[in-house]
PDB file of N, CA and C in Angstrom:
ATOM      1  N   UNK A   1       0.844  -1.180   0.000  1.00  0.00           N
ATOM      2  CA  UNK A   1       0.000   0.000   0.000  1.00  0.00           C
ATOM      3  C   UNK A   1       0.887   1.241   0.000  1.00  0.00           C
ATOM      4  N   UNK A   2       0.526   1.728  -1.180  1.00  0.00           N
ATOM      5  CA  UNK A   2       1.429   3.387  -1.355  1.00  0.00           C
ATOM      6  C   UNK A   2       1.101   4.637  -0.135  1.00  0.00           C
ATOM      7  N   UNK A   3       1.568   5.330   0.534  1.00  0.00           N
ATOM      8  CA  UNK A   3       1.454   6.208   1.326  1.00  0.00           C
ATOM      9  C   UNK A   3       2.285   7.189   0.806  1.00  0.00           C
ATOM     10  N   UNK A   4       2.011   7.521   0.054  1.00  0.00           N
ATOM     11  CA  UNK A   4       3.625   8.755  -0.600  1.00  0.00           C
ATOM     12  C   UNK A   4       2.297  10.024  -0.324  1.00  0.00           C
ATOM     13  N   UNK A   5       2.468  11.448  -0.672  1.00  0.00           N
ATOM     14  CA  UNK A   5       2.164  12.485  -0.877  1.00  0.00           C
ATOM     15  C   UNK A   5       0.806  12.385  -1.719  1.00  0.00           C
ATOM     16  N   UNK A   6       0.747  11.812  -2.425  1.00  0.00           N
ATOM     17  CA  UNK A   6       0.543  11.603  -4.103  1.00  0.00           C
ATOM     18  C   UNK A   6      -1.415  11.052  -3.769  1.00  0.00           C
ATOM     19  N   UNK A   7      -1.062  10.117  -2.567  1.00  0.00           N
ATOM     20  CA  UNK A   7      -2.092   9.165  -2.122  1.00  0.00           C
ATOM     21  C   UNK A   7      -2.987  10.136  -1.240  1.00  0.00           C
ATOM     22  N   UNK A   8      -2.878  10.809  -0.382  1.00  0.00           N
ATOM     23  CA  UNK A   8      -2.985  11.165   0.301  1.00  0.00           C
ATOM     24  C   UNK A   8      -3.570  12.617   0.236  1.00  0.00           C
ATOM     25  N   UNK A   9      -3.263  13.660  -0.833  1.00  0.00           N
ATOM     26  CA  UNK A   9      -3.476  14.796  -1.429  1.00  0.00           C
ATOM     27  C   UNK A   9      -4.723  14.485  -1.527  1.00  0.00           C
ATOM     28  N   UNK A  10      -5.554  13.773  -2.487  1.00  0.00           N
ATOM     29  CA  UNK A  10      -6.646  13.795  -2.768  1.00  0.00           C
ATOM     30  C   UNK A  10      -8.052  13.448  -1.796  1.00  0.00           C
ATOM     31  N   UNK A  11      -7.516  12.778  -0.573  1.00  0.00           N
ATOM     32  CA  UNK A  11      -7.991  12.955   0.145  1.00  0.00           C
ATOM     33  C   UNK A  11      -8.484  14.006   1.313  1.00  0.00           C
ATOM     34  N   UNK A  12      -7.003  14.069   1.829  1.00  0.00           N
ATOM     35  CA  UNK A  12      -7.128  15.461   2.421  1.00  0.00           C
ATOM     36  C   UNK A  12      -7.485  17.142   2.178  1.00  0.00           C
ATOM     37  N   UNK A  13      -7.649  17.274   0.975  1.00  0.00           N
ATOM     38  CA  UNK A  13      -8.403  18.459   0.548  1.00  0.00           C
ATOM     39  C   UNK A  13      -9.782  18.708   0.755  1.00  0.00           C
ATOM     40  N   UNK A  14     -10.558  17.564   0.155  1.00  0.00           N
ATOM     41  CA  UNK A  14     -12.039  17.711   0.305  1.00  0.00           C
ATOM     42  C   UNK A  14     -12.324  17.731   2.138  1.00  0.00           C
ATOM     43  N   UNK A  15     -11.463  16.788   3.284  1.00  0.00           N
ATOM     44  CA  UNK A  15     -11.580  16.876   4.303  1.00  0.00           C
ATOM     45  C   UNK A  15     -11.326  18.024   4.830  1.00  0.00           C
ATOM     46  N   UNK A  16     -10.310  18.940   4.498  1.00  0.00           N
ATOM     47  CA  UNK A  16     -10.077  20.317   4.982  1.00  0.00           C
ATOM     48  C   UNK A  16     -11.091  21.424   4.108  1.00  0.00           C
ATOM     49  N   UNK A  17     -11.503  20.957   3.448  1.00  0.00           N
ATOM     50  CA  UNK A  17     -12.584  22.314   3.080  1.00  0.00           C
ATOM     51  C   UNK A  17     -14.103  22.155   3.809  1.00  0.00           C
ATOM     52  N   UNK A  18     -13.882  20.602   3.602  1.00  0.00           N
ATOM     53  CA  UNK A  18     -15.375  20.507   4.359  1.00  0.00           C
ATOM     54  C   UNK A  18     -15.524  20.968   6.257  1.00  0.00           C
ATOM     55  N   UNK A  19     -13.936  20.997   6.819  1.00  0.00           N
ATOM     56  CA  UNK A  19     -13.895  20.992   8.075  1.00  0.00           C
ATOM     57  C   UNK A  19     -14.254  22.780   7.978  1.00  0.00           C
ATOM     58  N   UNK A  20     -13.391  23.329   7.193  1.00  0.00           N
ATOM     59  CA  UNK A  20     -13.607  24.871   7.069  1.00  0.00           C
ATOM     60  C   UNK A  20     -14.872  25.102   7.203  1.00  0.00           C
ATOM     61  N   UNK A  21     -15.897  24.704   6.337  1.00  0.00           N
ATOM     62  CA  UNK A  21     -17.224  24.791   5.566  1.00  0.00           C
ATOM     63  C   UNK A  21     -18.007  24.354   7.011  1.00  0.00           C
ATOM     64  N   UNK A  22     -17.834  23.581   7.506  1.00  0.00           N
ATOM     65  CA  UNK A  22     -18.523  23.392   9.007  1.00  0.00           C
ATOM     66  C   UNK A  22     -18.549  23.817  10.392  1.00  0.00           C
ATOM     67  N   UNK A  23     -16.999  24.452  10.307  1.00  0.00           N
ATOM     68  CA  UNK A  23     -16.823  25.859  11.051  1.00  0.00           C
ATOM     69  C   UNK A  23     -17.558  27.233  10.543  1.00  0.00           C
ATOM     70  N   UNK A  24     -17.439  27.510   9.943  1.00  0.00           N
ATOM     71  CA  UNK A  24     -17.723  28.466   9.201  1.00  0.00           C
ATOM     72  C   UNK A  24     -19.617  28.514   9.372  1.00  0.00           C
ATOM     73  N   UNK A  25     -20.074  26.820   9.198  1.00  0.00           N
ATOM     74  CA  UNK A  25     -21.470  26.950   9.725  1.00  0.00           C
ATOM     75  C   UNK A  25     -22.100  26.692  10.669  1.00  0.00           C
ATOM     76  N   UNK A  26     -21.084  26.877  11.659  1.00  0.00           N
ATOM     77  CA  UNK A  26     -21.427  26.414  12.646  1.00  0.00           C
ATOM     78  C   UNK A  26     -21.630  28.016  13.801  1.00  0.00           C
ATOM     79  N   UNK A  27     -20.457  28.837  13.038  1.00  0.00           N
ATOM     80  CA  UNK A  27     -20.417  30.086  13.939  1.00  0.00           C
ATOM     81  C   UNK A  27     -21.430  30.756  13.056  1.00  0.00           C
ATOM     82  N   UNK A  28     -21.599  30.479  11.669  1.00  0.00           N
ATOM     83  CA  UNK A  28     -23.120  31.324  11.114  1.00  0.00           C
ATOM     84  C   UNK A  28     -24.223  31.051  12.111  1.00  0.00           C
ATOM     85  N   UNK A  29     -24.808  30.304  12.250  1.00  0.00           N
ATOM     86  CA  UNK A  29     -25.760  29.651  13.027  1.00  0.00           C
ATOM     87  C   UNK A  29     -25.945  30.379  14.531  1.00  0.00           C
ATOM     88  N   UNK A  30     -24.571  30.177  15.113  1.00  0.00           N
ATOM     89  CA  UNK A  30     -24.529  31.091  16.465  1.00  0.00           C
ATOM     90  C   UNK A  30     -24.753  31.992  16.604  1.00  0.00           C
ATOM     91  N   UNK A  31     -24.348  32.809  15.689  1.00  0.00           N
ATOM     92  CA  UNK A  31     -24.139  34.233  15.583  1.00  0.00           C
ATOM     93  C   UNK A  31     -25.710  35.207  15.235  1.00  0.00           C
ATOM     94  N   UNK A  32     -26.393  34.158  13.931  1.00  0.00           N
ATOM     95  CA  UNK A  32     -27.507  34.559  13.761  1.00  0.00           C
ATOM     96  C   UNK A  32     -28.543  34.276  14.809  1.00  0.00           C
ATOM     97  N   UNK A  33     -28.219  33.104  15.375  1.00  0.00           N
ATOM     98  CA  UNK A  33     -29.419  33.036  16.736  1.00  0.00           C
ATOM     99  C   UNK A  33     -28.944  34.143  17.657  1.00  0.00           C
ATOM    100  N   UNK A  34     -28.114  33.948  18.430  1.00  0.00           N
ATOM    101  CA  UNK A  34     -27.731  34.928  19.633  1.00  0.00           C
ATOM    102  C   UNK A  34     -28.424  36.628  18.590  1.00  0.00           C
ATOM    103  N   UNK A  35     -28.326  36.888  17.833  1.00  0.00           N
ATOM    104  CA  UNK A  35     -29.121  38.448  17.028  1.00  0.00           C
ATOM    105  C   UNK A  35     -30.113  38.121  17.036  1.00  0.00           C
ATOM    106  N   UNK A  36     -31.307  37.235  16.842  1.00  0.00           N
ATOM    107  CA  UNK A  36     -32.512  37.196  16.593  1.00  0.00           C
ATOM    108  C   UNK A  36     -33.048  36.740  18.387  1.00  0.00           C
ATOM    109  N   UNK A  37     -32.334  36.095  19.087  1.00  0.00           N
ATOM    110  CA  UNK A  37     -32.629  36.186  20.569  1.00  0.00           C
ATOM    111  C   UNK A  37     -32.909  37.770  21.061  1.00  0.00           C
ATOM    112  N   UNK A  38     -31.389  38.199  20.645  1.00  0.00           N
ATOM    113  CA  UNK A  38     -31.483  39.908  21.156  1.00  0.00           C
ATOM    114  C   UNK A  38     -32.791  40.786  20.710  1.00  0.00           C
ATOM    115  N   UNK A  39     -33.001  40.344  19.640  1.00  0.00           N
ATOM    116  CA  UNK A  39     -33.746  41.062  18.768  1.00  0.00           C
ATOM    117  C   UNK A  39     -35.147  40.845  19.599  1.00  0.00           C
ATOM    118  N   UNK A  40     -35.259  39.826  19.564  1.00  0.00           N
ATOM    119  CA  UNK A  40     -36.462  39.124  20.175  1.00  0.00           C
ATOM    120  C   UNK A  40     -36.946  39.897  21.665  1.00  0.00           C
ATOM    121  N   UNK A  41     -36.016  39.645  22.561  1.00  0.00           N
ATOM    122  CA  UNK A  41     -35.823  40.401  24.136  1.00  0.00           C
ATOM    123  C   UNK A  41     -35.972  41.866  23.897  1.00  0.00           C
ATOM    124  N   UNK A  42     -35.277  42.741  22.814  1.00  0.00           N
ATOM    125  CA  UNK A  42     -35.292  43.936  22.701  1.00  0.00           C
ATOM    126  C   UNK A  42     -37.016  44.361  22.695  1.00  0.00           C
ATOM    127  N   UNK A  43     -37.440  43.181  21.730  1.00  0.00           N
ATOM    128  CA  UNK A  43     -39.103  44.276  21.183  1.00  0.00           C
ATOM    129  C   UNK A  43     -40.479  43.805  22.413  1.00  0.00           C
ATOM    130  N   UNK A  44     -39.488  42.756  23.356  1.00  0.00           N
ATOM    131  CA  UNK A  44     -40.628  42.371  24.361  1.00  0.00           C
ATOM    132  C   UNK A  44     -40.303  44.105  25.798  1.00  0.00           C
ATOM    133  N   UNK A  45     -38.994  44.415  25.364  1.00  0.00           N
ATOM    134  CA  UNK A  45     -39.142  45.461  26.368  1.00  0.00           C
ATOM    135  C   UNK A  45     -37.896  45.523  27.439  1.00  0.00           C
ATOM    136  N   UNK A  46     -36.796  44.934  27.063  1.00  0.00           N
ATOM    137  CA  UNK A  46     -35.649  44.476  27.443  1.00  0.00           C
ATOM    138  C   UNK A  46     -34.714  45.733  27.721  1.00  0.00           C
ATOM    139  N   UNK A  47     -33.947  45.965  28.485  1.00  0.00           N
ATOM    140  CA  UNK A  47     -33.127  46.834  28.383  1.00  0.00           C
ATOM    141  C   UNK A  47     -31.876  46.691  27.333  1.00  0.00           C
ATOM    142  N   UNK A  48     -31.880  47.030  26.352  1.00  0.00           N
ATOM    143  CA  UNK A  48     -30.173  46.542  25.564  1.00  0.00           C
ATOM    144  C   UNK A  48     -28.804  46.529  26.533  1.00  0.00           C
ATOM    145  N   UNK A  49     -28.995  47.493  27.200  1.00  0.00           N
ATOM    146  CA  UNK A  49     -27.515  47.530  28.118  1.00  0.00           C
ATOM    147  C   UNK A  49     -27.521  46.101  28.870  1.00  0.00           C
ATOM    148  N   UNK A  50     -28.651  45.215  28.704  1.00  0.00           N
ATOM    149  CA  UNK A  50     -28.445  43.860  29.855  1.00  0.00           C
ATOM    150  C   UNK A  50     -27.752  43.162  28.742  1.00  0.00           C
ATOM    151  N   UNK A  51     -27.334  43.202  27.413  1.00  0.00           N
ATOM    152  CA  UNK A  51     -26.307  42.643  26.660  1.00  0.00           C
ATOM    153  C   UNK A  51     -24.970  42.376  27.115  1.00  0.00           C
ATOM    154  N   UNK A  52     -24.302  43.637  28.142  1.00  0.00           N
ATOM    155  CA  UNK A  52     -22.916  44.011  27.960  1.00  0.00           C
ATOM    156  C   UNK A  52     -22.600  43.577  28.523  1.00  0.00           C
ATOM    157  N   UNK A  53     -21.172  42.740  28.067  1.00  0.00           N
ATOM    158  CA  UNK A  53     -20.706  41.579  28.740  1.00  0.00           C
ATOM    159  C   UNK A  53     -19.335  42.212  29.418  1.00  0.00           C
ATOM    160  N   UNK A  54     -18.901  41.476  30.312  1.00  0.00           N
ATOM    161  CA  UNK A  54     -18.012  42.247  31.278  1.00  0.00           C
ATOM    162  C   UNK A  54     -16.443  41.926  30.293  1.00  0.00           C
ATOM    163  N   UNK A  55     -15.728  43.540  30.463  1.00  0.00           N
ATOM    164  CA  UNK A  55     -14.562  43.048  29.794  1.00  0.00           C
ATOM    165  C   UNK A  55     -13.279  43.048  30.912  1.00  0.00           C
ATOM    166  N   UNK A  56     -13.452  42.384  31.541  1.00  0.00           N
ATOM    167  CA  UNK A  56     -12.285  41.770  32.481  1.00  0.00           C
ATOM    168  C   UNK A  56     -12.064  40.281  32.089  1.00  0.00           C
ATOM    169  N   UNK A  57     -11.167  40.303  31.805  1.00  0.00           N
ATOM    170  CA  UNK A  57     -10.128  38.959  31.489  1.00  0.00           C
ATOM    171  C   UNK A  57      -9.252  38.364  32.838  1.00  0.00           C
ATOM    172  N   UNK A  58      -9.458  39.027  33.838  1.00  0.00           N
ATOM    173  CA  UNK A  58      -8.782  38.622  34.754  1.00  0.00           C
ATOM    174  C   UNK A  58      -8.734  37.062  35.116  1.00  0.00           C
ATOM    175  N   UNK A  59      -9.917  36.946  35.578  1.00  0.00           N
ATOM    176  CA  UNK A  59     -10.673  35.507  35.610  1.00  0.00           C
ATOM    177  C   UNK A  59      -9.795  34.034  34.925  1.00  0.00           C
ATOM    178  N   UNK A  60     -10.307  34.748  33.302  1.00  0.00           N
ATOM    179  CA  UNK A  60      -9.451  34.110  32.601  1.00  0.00           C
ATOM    180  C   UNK A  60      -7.971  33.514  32.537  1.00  0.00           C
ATOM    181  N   UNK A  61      -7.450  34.718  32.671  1.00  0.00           N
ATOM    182  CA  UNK A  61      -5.825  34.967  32.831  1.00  0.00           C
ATOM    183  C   UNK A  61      -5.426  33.874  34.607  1.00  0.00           C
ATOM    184  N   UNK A  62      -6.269  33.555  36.034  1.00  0.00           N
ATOM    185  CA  UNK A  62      -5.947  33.379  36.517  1.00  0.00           C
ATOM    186  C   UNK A  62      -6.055  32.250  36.110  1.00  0.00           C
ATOM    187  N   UNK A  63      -7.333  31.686  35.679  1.00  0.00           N
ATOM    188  CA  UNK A  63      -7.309  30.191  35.487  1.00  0.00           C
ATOM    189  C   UNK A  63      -6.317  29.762  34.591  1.00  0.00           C
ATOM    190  N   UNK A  64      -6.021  30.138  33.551  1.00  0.00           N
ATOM    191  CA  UNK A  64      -4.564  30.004  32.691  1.00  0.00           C
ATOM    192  C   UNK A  64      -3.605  29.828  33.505  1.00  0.00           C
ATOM    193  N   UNK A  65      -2.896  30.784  34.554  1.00  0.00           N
ATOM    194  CA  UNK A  65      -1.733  30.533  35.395  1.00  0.00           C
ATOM    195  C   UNK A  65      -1.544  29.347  35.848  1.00  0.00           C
ATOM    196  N   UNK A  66      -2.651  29.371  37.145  1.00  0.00           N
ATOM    197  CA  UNK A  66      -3.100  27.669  38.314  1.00  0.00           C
ATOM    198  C   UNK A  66      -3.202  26.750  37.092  1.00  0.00           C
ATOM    199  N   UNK A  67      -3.591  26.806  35.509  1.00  0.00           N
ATOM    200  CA  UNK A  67      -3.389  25.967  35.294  1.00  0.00           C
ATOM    201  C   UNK A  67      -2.689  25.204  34.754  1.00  0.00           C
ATOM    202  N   UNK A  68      -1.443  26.361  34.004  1.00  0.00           N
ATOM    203  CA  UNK A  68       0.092  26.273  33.419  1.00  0.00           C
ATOM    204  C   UNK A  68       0.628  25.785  34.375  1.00  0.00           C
ATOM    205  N   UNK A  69       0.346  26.157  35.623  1.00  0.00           N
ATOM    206  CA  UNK A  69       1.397  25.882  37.058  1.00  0.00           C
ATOM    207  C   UNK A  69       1.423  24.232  37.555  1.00  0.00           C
ATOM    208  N   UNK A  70      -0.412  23.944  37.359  1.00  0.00           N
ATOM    209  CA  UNK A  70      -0.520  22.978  37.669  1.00  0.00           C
ATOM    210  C   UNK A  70      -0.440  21.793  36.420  1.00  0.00           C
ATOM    211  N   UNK A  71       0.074  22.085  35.575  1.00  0.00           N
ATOM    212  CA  UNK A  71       0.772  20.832  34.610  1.00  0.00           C
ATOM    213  C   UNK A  71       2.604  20.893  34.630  1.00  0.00           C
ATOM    214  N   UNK A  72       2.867  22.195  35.224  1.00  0.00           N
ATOM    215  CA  UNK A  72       3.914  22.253  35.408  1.00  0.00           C
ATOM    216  C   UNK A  72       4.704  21.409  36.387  1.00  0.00           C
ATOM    217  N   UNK A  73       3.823  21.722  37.309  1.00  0.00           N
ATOM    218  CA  UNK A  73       4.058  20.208  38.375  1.00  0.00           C
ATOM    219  C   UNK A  73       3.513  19.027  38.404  1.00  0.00           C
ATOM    220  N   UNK A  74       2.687  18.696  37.323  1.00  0.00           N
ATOM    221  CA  UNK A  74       2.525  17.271  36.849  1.00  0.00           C
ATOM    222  C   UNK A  74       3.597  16.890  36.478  1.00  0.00           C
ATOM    223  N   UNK A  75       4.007  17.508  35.334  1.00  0.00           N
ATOM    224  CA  UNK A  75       5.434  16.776  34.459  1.00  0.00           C
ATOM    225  C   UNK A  75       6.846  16.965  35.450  1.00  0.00           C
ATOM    226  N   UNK A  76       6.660  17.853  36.454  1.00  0.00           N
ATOM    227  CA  UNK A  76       7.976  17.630  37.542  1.00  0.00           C
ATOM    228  C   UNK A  76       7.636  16.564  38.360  1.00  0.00           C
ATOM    229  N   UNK A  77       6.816  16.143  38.744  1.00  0.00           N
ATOM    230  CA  UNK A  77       6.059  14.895  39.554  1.00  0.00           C
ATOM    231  C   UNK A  77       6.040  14.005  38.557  1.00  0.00           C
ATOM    232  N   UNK A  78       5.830  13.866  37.676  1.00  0.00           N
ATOM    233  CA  UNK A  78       6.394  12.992  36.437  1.00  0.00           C
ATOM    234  C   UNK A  78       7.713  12.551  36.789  1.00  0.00           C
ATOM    235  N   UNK A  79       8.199  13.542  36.694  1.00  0.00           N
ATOM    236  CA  UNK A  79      10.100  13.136  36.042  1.00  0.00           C
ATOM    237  C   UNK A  79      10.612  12.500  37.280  1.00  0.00           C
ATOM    238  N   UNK A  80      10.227  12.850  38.963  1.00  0.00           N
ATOM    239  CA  UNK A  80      10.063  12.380  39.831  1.00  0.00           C
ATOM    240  C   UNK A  80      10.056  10.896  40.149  1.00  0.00           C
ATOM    241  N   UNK A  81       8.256  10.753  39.302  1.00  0.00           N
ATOM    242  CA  UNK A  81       8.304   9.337  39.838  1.00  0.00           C
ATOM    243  C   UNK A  81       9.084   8.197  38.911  1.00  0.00           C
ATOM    244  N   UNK A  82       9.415   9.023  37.753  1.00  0.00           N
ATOM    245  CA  UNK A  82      10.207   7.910  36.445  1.00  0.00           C
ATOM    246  C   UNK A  82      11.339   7.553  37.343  1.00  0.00           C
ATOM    247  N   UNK A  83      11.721   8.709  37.858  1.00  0.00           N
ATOM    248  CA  UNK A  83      13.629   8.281  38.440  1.00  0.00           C
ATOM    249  C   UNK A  83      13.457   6.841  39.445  1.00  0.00           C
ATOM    250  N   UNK A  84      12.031   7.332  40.059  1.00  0.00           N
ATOM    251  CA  UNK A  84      12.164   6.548  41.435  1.00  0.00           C
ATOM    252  C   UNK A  84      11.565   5.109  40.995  1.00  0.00           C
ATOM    253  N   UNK A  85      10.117   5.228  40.074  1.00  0.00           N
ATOM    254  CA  UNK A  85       9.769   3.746  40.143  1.00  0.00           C
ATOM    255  C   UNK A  85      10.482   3.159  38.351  1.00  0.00           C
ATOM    256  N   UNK A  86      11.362   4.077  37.706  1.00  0.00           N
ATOM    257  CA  UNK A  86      11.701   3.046  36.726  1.00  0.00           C
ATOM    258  C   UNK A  86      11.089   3.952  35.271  1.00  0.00           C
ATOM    259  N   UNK A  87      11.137   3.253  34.132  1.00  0.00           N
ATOM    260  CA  UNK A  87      10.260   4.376  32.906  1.00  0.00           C
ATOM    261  C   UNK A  87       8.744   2.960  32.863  1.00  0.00           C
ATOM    262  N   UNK A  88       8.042   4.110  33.115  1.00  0.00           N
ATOM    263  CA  UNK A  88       6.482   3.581  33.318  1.00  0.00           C
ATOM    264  C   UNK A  88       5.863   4.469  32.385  1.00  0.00           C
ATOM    265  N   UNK A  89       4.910   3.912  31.297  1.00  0.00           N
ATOM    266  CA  UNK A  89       4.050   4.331  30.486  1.00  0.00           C
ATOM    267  C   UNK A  89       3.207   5.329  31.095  1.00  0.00           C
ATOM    268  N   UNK A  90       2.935   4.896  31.971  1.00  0.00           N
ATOM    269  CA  UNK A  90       1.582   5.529  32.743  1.00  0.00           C
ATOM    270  C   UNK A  90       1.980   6.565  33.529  1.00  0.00           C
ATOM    271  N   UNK A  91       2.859   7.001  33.800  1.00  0.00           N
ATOM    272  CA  UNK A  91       3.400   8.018  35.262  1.00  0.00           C
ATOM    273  C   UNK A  91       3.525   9.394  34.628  1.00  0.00           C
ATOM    274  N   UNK A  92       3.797   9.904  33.210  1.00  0.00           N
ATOM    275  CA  UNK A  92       3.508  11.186  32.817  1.00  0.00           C
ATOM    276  C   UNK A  92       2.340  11.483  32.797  1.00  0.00           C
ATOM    277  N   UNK A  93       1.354  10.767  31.867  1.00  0.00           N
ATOM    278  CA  UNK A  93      -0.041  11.136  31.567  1.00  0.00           C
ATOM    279  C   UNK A  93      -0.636  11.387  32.716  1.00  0.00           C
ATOM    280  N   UNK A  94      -0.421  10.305  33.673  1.00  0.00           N
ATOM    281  CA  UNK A  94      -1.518  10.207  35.144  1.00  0.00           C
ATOM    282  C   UNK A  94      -0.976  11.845  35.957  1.00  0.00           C
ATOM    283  N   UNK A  95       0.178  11.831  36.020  1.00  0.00           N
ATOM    284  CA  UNK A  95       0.791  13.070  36.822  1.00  0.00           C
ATOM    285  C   UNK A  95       0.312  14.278  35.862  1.00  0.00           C
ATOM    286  N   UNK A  96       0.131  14.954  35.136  1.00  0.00           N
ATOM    287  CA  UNK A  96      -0.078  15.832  34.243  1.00  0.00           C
ATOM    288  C   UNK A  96      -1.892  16.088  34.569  1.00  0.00           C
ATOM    289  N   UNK A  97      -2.660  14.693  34.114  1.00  0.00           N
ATOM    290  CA  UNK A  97      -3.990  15.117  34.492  1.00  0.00           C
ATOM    291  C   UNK A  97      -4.312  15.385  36.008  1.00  0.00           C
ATOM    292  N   UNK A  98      -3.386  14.765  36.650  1.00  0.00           N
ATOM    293  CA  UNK A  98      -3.931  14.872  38.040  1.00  0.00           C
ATOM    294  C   UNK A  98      -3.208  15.923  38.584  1.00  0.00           C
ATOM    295  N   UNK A  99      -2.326  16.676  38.110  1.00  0.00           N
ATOM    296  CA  UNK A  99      -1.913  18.449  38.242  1.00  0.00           C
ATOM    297  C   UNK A  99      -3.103  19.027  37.815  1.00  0.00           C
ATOM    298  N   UNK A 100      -3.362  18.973  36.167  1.00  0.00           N
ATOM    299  CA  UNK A 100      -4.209  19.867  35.765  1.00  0.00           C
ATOM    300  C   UNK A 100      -5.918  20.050  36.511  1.00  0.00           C
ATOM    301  N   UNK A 101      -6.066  18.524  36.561  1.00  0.00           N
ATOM    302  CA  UNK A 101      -7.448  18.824  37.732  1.00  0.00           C
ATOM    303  C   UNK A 101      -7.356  19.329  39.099  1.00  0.00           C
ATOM    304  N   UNK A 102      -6.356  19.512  39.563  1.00  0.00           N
ATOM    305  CA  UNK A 102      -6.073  19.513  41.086  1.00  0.00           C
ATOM    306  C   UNK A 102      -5.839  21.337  40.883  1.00  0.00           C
ATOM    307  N   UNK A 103      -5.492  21.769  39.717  1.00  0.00           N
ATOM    308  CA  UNK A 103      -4.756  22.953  39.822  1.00  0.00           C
ATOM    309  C   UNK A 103      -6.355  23.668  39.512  1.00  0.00           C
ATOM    310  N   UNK A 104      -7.496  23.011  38.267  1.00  0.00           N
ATOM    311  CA  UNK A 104      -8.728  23.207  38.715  1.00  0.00           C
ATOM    312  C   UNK A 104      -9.370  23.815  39.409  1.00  0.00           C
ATOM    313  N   UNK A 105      -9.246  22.738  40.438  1.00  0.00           N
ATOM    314  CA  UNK A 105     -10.152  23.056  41.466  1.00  0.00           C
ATOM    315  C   UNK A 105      -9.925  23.862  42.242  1.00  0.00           C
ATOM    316  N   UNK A 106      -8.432  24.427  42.475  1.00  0.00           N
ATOM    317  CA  UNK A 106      -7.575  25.412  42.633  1.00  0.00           C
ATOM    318  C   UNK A 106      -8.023  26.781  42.434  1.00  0.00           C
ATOM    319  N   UNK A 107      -8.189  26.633  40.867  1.00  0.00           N
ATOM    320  CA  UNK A 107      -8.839  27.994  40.597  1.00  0.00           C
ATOM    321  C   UNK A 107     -10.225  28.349  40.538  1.00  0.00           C
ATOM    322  N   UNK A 108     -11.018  27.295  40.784  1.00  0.00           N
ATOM    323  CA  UNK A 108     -12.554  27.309  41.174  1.00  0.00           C
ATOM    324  C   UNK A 108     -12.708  27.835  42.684  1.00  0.00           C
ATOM    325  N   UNK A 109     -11.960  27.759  43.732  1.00  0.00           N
ATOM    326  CA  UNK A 109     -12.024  28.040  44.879  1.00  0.00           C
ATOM    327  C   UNK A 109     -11.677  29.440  45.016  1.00  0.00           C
ATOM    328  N   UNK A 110     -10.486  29.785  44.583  1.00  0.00           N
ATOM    329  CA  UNK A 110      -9.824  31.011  44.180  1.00  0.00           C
ATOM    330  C   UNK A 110     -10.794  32.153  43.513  1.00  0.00           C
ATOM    331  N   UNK A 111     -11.543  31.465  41.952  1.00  0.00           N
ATOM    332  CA  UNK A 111     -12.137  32.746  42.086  1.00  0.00           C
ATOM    333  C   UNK A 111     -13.687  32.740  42.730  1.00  0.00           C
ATOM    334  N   UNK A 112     -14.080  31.844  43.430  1.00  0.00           N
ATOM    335  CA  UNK A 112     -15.317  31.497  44.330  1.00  0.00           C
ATOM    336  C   UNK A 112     -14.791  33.077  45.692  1.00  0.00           C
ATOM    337  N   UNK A 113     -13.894  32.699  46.040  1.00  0.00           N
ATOM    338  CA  UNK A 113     -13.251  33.465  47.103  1.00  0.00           C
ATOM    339  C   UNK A 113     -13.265  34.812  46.740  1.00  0.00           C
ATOM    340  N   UNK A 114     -13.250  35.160  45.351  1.00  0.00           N
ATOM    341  CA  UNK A 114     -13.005  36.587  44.680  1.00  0.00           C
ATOM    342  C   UNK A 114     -14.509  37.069  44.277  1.00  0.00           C
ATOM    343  N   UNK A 115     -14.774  36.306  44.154  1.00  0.00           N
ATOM    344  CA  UNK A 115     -16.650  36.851  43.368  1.00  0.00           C
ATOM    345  C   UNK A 115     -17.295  37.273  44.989  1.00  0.00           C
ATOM    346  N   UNK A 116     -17.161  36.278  45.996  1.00  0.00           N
ATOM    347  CA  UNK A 116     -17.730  36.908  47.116  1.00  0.00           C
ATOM    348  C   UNK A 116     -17.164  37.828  47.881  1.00  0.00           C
ATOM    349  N   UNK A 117     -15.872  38.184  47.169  1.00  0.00           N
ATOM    350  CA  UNK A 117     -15.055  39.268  48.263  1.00  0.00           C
ATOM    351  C   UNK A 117     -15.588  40.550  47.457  1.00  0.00           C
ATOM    352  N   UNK A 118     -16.130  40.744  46.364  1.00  0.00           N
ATOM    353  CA  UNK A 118     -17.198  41.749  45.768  1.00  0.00           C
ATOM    354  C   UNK A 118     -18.082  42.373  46.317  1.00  0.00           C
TER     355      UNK A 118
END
C-alpha cells in the first residue's frame, strides 16, 4: 500500500474544506441566533444595556496561570516518579492530568473566594 504524498493529497483536501465549511457553519448559526434572541428580548421590552458583557479577562488569565502551574508540576512529579519507580508508560499522563485537575479546582475556589469578596 502506497502512502507517498501523491495518495494522500486527494484525500485530504475535500476533508479540509469541508472541516472549514462546518466551522464556518457552525459560527453562522450562532451568531444569527444569539441576534434574533437579542432582537427578540429587545421588542418584548428588554433593556439593551443587559447585553454588555463584562470586559475583564482577569478571571481568565488566573485560570490560565493555576493551570500552566498545575501541569507544570505534573510533568515535575512525572520526572520524579520515572527516576524513582523506573520508565512507566503511565506516570507522565496520570501526573499531568492529576496536576491539571487539582490545579482546577484550585482555581474554582480562588475565584469562588473573589466573586464573594465583591
Amino acid at each position: 500500500m502506497d502512502h507517498s504524498l501523491e495518495a494522500i493529497a486527494p484525500i485530504t483536501i475535500p476533508i479540509t474544506i469541508s472541516l472549514a465549511l462546518a466551522g464556518f457553519g457552525i459560527a453562522y448559526y450562532y451568531f444569527t441566533t444569539r441576534s434574533r434572541e437579542r432582537l427578540a428580548l429587545i421588542e418584548k421590552g428588554l433593556d439593551p444595556t443587559a447585553f454588555a458583557q463584562s470586559s475583564s479577562y482577569l478571571p481568565l488569565l488566573l485560570l490560565l496561570g493555576v493551570l500552566s502551574m498545575g501541569i507544570a508540576a505534573g510533568i515535575t512529579a512525572g520526572a520524579v516518579l520515572t527516576q524513582l519507580l523506573g520508565e512507566q508508560n503511565y506516570v507522565y499522563p496520570a501526573t499531568i492530568f492529576f496536576g491539571a485537575g487539582l490545579s482546577l479546582v484550585v482555581a474554582y475556589y480562588l475565584l469562588r473566594a473573589a466573586a464573594t469578596a465583591r
